[in-house]
Each structure stands twice: as C-alpha cells, then as structure tokens.
N, C-alpha and C. Protein backbone atom coordinates (compact mmCIF):
# COMPACT_ATOMS: atom_id res chain seq x y z
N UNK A 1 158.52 61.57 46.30
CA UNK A 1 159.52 62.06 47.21
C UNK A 1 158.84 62.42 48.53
N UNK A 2 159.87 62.10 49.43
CA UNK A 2 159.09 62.37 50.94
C UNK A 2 159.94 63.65 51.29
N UNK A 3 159.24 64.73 52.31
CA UNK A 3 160.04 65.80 52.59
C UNK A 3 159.40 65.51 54.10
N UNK A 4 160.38 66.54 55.19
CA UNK A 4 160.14 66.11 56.85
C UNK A 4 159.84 67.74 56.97
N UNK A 5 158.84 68.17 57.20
CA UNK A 5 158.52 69.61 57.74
C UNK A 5 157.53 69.88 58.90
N UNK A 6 158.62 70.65 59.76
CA UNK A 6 157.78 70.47 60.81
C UNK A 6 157.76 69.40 61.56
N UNK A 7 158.80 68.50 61.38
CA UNK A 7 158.47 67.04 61.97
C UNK A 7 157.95 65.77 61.63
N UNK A 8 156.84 66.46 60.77
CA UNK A 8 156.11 65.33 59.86
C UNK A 8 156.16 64.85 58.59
N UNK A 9 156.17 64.15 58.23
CA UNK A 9 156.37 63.30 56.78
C UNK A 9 155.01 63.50 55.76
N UNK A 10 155.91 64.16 55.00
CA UNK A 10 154.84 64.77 53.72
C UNK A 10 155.09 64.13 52.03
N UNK A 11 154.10 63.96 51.20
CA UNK A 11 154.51 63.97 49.95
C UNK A 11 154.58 64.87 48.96
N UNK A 12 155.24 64.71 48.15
CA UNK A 12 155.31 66.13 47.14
C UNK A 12 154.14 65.73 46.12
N UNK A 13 152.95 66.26 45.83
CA UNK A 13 152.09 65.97 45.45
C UNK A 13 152.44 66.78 43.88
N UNK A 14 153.18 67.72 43.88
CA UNK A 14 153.39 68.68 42.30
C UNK A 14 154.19 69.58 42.91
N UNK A 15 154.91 70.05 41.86
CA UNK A 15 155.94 70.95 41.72
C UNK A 15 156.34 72.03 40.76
N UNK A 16 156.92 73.03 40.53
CA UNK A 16 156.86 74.10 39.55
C UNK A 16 158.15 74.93 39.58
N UNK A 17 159.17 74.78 39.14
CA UNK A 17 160.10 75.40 39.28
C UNK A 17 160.15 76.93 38.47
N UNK A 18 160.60 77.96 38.91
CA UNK A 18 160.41 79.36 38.55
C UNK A 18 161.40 80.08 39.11
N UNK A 19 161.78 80.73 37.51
CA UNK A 19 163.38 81.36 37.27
C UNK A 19 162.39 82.71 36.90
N UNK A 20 162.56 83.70 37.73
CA UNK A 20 161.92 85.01 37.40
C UNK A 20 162.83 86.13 36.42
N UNK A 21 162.87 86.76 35.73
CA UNK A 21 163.81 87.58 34.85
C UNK A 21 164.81 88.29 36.31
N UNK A 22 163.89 88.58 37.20
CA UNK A 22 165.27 88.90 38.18
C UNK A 22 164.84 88.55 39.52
N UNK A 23 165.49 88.52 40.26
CA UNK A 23 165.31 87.61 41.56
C UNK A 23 166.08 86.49 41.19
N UNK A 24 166.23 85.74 42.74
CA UNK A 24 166.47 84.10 42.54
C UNK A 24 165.15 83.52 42.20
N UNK A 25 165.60 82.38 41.76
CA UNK A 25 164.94 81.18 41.64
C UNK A 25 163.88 80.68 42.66
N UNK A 26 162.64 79.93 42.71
CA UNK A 26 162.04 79.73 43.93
C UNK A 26 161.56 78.26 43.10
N UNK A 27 160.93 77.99 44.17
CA UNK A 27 160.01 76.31 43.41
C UNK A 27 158.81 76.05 44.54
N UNK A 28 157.76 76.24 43.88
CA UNK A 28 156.44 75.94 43.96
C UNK A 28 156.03 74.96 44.22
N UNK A 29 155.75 74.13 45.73
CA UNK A 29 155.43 72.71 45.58
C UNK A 29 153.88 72.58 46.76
N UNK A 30 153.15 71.98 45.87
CA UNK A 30 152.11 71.00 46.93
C UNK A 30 152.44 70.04 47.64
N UNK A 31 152.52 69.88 48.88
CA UNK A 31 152.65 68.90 49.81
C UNK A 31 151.42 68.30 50.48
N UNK A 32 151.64 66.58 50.65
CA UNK A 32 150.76 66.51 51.68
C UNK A 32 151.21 65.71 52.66
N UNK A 33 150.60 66.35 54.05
CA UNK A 33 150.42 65.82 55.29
C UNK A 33 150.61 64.23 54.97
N UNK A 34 151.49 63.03 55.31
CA UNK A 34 151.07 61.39 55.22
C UNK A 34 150.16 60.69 56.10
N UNK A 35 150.12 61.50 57.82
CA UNK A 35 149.84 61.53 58.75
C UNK A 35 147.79 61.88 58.95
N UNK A 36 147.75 63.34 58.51
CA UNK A 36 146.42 63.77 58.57
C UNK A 36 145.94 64.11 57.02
N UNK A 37 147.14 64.31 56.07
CA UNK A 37 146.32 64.18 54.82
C UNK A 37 146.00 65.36 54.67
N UNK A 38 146.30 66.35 54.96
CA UNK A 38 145.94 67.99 54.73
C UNK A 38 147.00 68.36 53.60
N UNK A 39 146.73 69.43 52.36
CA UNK A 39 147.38 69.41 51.63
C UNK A 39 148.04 70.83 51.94
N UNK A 40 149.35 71.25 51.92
CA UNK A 40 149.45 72.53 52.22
C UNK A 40 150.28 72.97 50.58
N UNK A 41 150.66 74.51 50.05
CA UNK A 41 151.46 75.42 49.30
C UNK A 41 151.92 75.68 49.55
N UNK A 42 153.57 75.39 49.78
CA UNK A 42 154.35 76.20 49.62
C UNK A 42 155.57 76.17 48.98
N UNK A 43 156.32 77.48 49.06
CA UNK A 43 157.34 78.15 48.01
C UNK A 43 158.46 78.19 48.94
N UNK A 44 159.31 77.55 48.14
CA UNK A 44 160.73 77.66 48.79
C UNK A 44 162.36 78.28 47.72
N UNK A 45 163.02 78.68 48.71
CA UNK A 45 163.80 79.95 47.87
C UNK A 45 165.00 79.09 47.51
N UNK A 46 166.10 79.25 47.05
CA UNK A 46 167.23 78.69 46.78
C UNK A 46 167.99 78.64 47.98
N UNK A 47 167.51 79.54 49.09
CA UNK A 47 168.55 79.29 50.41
C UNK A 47 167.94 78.80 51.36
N UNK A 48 166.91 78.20 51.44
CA UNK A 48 166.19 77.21 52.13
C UNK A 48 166.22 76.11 52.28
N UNK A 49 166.73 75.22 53.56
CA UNK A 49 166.67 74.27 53.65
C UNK A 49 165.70 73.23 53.65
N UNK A 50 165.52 71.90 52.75
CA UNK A 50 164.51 71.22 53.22
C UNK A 50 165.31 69.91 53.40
N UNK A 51 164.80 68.85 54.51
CA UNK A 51 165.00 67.96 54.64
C UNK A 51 164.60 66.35 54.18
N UNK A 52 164.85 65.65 53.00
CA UNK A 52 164.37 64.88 52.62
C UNK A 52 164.29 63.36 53.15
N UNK A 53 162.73 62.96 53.64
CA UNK A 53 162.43 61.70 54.56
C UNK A 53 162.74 60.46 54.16
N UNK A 54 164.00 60.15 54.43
CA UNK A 54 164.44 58.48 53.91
C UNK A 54 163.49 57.87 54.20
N UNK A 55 162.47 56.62 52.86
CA UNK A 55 161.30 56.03 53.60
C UNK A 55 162.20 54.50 53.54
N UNK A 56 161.53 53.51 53.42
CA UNK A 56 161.68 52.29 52.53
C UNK A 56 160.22 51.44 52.44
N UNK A 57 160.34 51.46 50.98
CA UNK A 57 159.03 50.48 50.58
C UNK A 57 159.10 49.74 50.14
N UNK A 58 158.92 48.85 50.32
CA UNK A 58 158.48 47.33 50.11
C UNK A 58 157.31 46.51 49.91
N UNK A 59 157.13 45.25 49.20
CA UNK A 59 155.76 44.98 49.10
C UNK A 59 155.39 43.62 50.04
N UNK A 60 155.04 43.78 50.84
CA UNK A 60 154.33 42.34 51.88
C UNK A 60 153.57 42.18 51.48
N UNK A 61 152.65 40.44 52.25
CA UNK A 61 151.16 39.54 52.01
C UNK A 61 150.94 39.94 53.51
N UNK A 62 149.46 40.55 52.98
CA UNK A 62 148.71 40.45 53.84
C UNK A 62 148.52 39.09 54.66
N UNK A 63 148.27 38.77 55.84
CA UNK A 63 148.07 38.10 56.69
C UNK A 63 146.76 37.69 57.21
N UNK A 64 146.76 38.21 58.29
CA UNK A 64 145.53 38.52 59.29
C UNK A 64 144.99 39.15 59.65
N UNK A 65 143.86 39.48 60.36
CA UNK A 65 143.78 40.73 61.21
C UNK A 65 143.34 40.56 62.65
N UNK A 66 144.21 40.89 63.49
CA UNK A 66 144.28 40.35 64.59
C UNK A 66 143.95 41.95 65.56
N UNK A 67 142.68 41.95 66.08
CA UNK A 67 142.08 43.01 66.49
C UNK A 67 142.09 44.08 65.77
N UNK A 68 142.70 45.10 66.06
CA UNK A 68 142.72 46.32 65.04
C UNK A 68 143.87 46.55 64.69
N UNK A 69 144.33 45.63 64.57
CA UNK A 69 146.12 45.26 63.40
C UNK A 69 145.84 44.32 62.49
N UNK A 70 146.85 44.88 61.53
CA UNK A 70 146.61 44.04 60.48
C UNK A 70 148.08 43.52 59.90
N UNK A 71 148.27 42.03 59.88
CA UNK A 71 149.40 41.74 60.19
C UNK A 71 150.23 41.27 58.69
N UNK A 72 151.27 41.79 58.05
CA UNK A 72 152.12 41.36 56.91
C UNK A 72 153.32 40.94 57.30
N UNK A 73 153.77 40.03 55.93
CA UNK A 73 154.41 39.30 55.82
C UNK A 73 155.64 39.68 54.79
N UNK A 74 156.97 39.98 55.02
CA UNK A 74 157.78 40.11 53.83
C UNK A 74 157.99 38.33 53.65
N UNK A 75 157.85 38.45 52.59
CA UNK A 75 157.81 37.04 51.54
C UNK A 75 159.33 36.74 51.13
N UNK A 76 160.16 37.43 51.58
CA UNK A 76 161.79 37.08 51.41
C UNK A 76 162.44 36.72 52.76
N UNK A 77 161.75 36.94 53.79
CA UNK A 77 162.55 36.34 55.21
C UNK A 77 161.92 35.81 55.86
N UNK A 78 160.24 36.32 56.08
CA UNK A 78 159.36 35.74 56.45
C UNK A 78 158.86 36.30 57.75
N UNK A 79 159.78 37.57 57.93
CA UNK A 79 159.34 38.77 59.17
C UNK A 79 157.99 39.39 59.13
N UNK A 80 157.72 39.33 59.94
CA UNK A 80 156.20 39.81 60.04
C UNK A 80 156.06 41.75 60.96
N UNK A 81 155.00 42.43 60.51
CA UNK A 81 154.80 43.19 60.70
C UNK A 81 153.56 43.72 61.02
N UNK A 82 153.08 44.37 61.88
CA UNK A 82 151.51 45.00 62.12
C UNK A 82 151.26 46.30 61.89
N UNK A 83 150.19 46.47 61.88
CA UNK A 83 149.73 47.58 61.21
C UNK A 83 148.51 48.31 61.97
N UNK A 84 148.73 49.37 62.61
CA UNK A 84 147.66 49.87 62.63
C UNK A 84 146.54 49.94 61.91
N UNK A 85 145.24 50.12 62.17
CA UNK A 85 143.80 50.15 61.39
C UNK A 85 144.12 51.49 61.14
N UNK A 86 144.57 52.24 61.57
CA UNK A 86 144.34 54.23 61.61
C UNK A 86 145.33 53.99 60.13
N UNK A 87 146.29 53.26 59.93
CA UNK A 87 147.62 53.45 58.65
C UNK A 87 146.43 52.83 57.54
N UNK A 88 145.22 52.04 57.59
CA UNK A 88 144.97 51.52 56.20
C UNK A 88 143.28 52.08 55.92
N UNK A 89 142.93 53.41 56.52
CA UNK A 89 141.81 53.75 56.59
C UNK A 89 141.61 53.90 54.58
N UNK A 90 139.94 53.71 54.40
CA UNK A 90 140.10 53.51 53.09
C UNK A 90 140.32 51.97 51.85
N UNK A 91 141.14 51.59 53.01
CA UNK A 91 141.88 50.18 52.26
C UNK A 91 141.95 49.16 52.97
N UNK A 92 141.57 49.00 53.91
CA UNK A 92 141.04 48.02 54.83
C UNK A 92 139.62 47.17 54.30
N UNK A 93 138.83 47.74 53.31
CA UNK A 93 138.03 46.98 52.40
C UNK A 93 138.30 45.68 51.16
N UNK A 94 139.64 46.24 51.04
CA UNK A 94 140.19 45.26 49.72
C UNK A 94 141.03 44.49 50.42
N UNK A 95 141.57 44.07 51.14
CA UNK A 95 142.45 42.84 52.17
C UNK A 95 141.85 41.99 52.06
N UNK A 96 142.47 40.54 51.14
CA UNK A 96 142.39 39.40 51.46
C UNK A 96 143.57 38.74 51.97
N UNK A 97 143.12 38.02 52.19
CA UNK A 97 144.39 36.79 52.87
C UNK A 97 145.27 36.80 51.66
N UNK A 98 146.53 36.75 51.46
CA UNK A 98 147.11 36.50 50.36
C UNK A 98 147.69 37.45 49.46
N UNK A 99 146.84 38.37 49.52
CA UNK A 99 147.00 39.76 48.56
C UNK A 99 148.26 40.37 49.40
N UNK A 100 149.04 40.93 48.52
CA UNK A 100 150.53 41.84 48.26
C UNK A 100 149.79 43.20 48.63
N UNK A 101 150.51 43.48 49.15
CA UNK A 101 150.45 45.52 49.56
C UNK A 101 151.71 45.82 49.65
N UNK A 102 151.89 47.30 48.71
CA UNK A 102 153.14 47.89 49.00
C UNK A 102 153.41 48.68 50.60
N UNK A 103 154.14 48.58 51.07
CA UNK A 103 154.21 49.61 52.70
C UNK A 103 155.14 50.15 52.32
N UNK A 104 155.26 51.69 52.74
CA UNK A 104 156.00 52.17 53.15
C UNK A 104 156.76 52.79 54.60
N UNK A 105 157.98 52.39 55.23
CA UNK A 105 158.28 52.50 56.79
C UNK A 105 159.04 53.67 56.39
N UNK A 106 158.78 54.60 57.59
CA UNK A 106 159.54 55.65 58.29
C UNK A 106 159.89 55.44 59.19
N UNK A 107 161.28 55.21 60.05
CA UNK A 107 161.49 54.93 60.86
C UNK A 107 161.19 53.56 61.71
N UNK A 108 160.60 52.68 61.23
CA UNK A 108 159.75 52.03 61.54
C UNK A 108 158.37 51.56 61.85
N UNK A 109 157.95 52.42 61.57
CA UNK A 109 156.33 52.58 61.82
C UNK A 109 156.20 52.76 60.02
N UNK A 110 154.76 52.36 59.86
CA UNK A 110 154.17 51.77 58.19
C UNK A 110 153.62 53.58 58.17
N UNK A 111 153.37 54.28 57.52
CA UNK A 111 153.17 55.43 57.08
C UNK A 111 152.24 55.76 55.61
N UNK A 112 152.19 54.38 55.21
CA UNK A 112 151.65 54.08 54.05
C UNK A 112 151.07 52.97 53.50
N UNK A 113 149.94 52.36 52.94
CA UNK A 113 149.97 51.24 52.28
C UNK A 113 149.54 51.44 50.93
N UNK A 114 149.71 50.96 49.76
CA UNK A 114 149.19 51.40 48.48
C UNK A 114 148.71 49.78 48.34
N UNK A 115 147.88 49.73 47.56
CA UNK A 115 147.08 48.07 47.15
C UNK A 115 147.24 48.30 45.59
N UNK A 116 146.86 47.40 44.95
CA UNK A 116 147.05 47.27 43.42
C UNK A 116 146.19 48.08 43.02
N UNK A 117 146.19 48.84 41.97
CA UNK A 117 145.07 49.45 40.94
C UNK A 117 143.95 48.60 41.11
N UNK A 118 143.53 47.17 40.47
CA UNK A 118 142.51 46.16 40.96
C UNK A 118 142.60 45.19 41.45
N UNK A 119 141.79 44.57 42.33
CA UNK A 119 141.43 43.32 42.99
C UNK A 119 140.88 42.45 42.86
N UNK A 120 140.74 41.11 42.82
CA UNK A 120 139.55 39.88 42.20
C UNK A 120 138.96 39.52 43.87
N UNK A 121 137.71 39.61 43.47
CA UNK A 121 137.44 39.99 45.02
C UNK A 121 135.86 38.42 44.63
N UNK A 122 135.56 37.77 45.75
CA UNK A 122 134.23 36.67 45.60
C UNK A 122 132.59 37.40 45.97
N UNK A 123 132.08 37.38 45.12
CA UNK A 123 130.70 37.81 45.51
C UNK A 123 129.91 36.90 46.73
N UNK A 124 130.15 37.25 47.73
CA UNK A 124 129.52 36.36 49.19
C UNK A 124 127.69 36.23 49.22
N UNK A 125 127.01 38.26 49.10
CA UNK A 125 125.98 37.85 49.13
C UNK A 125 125.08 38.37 47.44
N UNK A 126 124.57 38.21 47.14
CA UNK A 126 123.66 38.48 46.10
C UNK A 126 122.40 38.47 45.88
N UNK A 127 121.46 39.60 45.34
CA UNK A 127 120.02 39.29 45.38
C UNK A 127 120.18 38.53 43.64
N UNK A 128 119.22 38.07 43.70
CA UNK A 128 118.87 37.49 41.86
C UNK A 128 118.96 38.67 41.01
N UNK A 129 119.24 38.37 39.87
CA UNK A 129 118.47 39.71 39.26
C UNK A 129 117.00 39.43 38.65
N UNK A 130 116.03 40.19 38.59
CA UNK A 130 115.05 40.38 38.53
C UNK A 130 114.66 40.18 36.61
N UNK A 131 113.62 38.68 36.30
CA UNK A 131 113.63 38.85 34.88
C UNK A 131 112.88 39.96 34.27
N UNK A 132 113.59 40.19 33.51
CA UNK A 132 112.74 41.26 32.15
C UNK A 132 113.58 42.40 32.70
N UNK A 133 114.39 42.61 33.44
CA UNK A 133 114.97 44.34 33.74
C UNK A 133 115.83 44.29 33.13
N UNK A 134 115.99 44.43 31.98
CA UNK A 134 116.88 44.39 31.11
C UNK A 134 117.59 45.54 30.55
N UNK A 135 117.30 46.89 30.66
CA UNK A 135 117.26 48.45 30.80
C UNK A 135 119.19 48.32 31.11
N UNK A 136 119.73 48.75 29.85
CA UNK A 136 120.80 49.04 29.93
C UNK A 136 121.57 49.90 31.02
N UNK A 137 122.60 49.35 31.71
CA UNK A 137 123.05 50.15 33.17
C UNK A 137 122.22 49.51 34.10
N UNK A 138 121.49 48.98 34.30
CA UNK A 138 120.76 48.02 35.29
C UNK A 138 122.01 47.74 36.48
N UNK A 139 121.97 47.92 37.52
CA UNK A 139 122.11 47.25 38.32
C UNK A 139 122.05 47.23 39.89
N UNK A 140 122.76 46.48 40.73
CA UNK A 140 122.14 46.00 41.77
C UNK A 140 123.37 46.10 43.05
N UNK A 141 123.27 45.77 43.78
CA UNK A 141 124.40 45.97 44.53
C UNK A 141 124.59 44.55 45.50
N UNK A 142 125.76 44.17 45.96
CA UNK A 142 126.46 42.58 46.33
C UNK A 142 127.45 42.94 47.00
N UNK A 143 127.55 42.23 48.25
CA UNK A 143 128.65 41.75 49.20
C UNK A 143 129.80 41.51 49.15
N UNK A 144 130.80 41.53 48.97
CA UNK A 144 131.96 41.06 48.91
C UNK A 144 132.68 40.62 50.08
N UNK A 145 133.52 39.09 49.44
CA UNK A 145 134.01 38.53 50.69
C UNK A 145 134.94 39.25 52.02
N UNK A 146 134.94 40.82 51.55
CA UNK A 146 135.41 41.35 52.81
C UNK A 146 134.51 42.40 53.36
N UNK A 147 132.79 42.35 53.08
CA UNK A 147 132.21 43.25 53.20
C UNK A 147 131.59 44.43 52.95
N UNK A 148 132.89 44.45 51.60
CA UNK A 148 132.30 45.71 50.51
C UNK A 148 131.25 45.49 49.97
N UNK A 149 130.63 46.80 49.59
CA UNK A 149 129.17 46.57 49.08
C UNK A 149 129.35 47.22 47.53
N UNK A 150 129.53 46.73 46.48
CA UNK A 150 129.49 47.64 45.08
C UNK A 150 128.31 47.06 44.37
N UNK A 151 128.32 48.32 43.60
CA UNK A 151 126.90 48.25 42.63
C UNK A 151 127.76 47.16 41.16
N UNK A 152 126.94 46.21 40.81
CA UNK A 152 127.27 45.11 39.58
C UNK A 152 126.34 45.33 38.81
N UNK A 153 126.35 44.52 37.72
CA UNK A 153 125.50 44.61 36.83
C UNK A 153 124.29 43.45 37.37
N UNK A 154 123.14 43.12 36.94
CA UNK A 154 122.11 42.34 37.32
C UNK A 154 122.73 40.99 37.03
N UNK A 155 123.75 40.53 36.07
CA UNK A 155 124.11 38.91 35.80
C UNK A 155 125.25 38.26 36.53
N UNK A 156 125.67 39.12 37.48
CA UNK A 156 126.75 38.65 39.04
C UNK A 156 126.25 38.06 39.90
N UNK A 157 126.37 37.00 40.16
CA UNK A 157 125.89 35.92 40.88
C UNK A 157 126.69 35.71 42.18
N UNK A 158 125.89 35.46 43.09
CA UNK A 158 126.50 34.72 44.29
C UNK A 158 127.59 33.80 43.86
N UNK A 159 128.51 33.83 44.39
CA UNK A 159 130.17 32.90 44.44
C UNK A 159 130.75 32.99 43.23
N UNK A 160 130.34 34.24 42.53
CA UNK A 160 131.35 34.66 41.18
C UNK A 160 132.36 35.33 41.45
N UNK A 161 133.44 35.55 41.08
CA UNK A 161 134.19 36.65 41.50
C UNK A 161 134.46 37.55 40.54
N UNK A 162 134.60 39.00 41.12
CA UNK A 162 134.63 40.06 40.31
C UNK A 162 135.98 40.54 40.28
N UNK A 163 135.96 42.04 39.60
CA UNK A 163 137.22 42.55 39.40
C UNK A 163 136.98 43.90 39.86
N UNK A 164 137.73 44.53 41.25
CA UNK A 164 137.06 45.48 41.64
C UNK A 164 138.16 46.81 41.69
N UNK A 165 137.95 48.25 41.16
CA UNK A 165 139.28 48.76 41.17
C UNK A 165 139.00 50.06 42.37
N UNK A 166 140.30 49.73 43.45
CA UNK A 166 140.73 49.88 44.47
C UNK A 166 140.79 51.20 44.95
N UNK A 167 140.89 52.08 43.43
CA UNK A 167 141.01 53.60 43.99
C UNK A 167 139.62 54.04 43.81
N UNK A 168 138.65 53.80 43.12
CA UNK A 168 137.40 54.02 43.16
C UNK A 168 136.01 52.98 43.72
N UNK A 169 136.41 51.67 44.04
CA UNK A 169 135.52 50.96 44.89
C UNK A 169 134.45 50.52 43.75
N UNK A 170 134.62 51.01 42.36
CA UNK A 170 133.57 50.11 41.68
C UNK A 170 133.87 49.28 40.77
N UNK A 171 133.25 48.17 40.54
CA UNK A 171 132.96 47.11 39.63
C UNK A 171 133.82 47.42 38.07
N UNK A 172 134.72 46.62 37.91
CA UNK A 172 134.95 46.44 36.57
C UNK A 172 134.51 45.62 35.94
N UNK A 173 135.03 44.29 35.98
CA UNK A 173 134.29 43.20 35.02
C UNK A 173 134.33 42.43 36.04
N UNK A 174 134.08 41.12 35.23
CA UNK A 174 133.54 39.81 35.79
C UNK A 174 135.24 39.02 35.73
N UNK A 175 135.86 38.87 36.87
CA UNK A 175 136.91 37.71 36.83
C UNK A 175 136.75 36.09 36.03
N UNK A 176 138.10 36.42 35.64
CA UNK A 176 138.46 34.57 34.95
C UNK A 176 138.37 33.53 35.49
C-alpha cells in the first residue's frame, strides 16, 4: 500500500493494529520514504486522516540505455517510457536487453522498479581457476555482461551463464 504524507509517496513497510482496554483504537505503522528511502514510525488515531497514493504497476522490457535513462517498453501497445538512473539506483546492475521489470507510476513519473528475485546473467570476463584449489567454498570472482562483479565458484567459465539473485547480488547456480 502506498500512503501520500507530507506530499511524498511512502510504503507501508508493517503495521500493528491496537485496541487498548480504554481509549480509542490507534495503528502502528512503519513507513518508507519511496523517494529518499528513510524509514519513519508512526501512530495514527481513528480520527486521522490519511491519504492513500493511487500508483499503477505494470511490468515493461527493458530497452536501452540512452545516457542516463533507461528506456521500457509496455509489451501490450508498444509505448515506451524512460527512466531516470536516480529511479533504478541498486538495479541498474541486472538490466539486460530483454529482461521484464515491474514499474510502478505515480502520477506519471516511475517511483519504483522491482526486477525478478533472479537473473541468468553471461560470464564476459573470467580468470581460470587455478589446478589443485580444490578447498571447499573456493572461489573467485567474474564479470558479468553488465559489469557486475560476483564471487563464483572456481568451475565458471568465461561465456557460461549464471544464475544471479537480484536482492543480494550473489551467485546461485550455474544456468541451463
């Protein structure tokens, strides 16, 4: 859920509703900033207004990146959209040509991008691995065709592709 406070577009990160033996009712919620990402607390009473931020999300193909925009595609009309670099800080590593991202618009402007849980991403550069290091957990670190650098195991080879997960930036397995 999106809430507008203050102007700005926040998410409800958790919530806690609380019926006290006397008093009204209040509800306990974490919000965060969508904008700067600051998380704030607070408690709101039963006679408090809050205003809830109509978004719409949708999932586009990534495109291009054409200076410091990054340009999608809804795949049902074929309208295109840009993107600030400041909207995909973080996630601007996993963009390939082709790959789906969910957006979310406020008003028109993107406010959000979420990418899949994982990515099949091509190993561009690679050192060898080294024989006899065979020492369980071994490994090494490789290029990816958009620049990322993750640690693999020693038997990932140049032009293999991996499986890389998006909210933590490391190595799962070896792609099909």
């Amino acid at each position: 859920m999106y809430l507008l406070l203050n102007g700005e577009v926040n998410t409800v990160e958790w919530f806690q509703h609380h019926k006290p033996g006397k008093g009204p009712a209040f509800m306990k919620v974490k919000i965060k900033s969508v904008r700067s990402g600051k998380i704030l607390e607070k408690t709101f009473r039963t006679k408090d207004k809050i205003v809830q931020a109509i978004v719409d999300k949708s999932t586009k193909q990534f495109l291009y990146k054409n200076g410091d925009k990054y340009v999608f595609m809804d795949t049902a009309d074929y309208s295109q959209i840009e993107v600030p670099q400041s909207r995909l800080d973080g996630k601007k590593e996993y963009l390939i040509e082709g790959e789906e991202v969910d957006l979310t618009v406020y008003e028109g402007e993107v406010i959000e991008a979420e990418l899949p849980p994982q990515i099949k991403m091509e190993v561009t550069v690679s050192s060898p691995g080294i024989k006899g290091d065979t020492v369980s957990g071994s490994t090494k670190k490789v290029t990816l065709e958009t620049g990322l650098v993750v640690d693999v195991p020693l038997f990932i080879n140049q032009g293999e592709s991996i499986v890389v997960d998006t909210r933590t930036g490391e190595y799962v397995s070896r792609a099909d």
